[in-house]
Protein backbone atom coordinates (compact mmCIF):
# COMPACT_ATOMS: atom_id res chain seq x y z
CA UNK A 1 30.39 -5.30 -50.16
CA UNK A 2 28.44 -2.16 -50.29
CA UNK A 3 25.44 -4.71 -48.71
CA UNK A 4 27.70 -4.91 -45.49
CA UNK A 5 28.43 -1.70 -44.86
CA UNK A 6 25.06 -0.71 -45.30
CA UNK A 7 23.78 -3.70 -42.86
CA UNK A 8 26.89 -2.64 -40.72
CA UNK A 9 25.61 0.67 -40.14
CA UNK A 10 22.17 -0.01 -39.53
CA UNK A 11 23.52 -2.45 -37.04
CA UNK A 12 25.24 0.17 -35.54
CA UNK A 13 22.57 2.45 -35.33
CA UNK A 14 20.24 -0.07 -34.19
CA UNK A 15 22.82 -1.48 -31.30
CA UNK A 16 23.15 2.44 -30.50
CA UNK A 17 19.48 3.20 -30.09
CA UNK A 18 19.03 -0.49 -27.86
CA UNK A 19 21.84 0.72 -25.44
CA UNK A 20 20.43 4.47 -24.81
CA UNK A 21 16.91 2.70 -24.59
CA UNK A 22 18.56 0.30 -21.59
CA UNK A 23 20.23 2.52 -20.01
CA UNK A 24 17.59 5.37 -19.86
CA UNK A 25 15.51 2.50 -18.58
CA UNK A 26 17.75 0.78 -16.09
CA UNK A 27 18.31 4.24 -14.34
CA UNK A 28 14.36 4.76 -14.41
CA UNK A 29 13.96 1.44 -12.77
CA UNK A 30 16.55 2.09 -10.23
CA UNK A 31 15.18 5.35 -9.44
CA UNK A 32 11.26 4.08 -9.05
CA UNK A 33 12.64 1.25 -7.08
CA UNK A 34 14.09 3.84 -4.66
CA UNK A 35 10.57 5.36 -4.34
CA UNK A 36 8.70 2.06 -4.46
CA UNK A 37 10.96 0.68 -1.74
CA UNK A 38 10.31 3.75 0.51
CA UNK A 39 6.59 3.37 -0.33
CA UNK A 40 6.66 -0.54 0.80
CA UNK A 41 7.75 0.54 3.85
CA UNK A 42 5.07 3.05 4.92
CA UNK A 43 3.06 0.35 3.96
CA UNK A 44 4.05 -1.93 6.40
CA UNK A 45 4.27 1.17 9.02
CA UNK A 46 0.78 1.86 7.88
CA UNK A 47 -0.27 -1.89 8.43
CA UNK A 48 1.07 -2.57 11.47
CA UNK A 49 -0.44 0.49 13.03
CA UNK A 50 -3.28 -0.33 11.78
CA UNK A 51 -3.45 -3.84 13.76
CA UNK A 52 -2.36 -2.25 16.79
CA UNK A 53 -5.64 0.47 16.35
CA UNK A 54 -7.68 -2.62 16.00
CA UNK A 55 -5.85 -4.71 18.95
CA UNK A 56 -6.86 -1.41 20.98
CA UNK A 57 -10.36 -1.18 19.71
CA UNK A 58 -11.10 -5.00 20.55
CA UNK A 59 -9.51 -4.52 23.92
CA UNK A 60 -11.48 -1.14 24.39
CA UNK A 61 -14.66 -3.16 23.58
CA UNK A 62 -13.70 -6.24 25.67
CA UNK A 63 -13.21 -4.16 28.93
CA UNK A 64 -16.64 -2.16 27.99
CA UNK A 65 -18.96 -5.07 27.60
CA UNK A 66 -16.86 -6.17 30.93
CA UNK A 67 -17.85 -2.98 32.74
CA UNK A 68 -21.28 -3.14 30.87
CA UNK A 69 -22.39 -6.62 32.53
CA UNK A 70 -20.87 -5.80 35.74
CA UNK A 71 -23.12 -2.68 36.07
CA UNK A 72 -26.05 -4.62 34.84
CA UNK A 73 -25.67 -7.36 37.61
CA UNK A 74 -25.55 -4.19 40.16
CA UNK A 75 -28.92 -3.12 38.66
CA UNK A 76 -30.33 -6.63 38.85
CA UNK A 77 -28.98 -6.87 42.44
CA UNK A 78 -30.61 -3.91 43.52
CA UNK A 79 -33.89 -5.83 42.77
CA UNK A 80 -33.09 -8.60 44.84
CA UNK A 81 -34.03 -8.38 48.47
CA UNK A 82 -31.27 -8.58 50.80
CA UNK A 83 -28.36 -5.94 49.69
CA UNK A 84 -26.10 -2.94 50.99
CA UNK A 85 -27.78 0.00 48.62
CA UNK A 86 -24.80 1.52 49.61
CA UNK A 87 -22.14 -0.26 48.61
CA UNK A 88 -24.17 -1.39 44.75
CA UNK A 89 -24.00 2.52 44.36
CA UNK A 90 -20.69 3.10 44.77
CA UNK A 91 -19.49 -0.01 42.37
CA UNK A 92 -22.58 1.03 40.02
CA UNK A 93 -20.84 4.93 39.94
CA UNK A 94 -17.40 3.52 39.59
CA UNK A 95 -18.44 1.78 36.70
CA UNK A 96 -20.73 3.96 34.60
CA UNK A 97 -17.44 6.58 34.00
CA UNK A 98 -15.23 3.56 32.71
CA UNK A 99 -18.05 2.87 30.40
CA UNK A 100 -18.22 6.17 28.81
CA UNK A 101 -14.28 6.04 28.80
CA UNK A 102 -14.36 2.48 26.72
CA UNK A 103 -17.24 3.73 24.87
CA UNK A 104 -15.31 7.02 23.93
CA UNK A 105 -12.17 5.33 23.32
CA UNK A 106 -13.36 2.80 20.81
CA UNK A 107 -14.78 5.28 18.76
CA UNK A 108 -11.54 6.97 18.77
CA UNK A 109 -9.27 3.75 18.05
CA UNK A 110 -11.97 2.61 15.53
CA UNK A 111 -11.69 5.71 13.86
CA UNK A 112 -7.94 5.52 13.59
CA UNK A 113 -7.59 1.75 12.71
CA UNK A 114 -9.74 3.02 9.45
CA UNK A 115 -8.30 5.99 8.67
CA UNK A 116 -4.57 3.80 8.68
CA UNK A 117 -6.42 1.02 6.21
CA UNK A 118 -7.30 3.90 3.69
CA UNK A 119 -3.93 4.79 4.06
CA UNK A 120 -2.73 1.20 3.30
CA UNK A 121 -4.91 1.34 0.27
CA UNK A 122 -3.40 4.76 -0.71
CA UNK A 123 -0.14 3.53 -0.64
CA UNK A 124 -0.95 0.10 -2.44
CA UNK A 125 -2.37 1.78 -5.18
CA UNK A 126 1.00 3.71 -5.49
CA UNK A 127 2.90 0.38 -4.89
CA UNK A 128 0.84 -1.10 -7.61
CA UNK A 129 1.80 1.17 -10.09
CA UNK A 130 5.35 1.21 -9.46
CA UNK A 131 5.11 -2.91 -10.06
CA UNK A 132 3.61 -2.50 -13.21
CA UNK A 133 6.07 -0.04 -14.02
CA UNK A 134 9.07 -2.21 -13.24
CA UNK A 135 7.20 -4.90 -15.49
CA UNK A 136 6.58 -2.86 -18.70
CA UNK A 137 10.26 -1.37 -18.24
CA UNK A 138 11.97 -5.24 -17.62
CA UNK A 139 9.66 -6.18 -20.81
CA UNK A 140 11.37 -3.23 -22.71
CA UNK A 141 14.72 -4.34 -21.69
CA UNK A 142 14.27 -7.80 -22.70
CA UNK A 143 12.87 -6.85 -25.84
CA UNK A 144 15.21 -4.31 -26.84
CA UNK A 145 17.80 -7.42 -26.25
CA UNK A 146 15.88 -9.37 -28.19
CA UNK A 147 15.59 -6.82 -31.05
CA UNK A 148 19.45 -6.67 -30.94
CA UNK A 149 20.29 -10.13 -31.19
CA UNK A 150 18.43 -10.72 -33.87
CA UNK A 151 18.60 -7.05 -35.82
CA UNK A 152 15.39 -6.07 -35.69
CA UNK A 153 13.65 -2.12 -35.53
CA UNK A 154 10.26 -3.31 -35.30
CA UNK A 155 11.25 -5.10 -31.95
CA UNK A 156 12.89 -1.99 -31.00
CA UNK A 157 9.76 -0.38 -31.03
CA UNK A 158 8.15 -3.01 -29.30
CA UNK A 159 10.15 -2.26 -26.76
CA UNK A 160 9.73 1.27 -26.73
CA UNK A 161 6.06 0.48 -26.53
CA UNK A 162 6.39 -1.32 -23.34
CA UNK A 163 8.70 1.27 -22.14
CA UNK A 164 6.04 4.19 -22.89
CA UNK A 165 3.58 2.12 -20.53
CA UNK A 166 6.45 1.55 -17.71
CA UNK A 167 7.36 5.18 -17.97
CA UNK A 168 3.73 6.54 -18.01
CA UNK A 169 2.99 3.92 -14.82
CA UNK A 170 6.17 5.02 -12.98
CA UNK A 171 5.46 8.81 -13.68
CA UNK A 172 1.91 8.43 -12.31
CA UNK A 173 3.05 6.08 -9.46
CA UNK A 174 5.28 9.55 -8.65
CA UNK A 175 3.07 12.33 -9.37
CA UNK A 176 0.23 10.51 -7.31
CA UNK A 177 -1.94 10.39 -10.39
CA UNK A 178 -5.24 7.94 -9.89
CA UNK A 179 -4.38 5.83 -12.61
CA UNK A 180 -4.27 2.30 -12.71
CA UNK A 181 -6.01 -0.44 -15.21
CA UNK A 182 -7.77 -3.32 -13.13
């Protein structure tokens, strides 16, 4: 008898250390979620800026090499024999400012349609961490179950293991550390 009290209150203590361990992580989880959730979507903000910069900087470059060729068959044409000088000059200065404006303009839309992927990659690192997070902390959970079920510490720490690694990964994914293993 003395056997099952002693077992019963090592149960207890065990069942008492699983449930604070679940709920401590459950609320982490639902908290990171919040923040990995908000993250996903200034991803796909960042994203689909990012493929309108480029839509802009093809269209920038289409209209250029456009403008380029025209002026270049003015030029040719002004070798030819038969032509109004006149008229070749006025297209030829009509087009030269457009192509400085295209040229200008790609370089700007360029610029940002990289400067919005680095900040896709910024933010996917960030995501990335707050996955691995939710993995090592659903690990922990399922674990600590596990180590319940079948009255087990040394599965409890297990799972605290795996919940020191979802911790440290949701903490860095928050604090913007550079940490991730590849």
């Amino acid at each position: 008898m003395d056997a099952d009290v002693k077992t019963e209150g090592s149960d207890k203590r065990l069942n008492d250390l699983v449930a604070v361990t679940v709920v401590i992580l459950s609320v982490f989880m639902a908290v990171s979620n919040i923040k990995d959730d908000n993250i996903n979507q200034a991803m796909q903000k960042a994203k689909s800026e990012s493929v309108d910069a480029w839509a802009e900087y093809q269209a920038a470059r289409v209209k250029l090499h456009i403008d380029e060729n025209g002026l270049a068959q003015l030029r040719l044409l002004e070798t030819a024999g038969n032509f109004d000088r006149a008229l070749t000059a006025k297209q030829a200065a009509e087009l030269e400012p457009d192509i400085k404006k295209y040229e200008g303009r790609s370089k700007e839309t360029r610029a940002k349609a990289e400067r919005l992927e680095k900040e896709y990659d910024r933010l996917n690192f960030h995501d990335d961490q707050f996955d691995m997070s939710a993995a090592f902390s659903s690990i922990a959970i399922a674990v600590a179950a596990v180590a319940a079920l079948v009255d087990s510490f040394w599965l409890l720490y297990v799972a605290w293991g795996s919940a020191a690694f979802g911790m440290f990964f949701g903490i860095a994914g928050f604090l913007g550390l550079n940490f991730r293993p590849e």
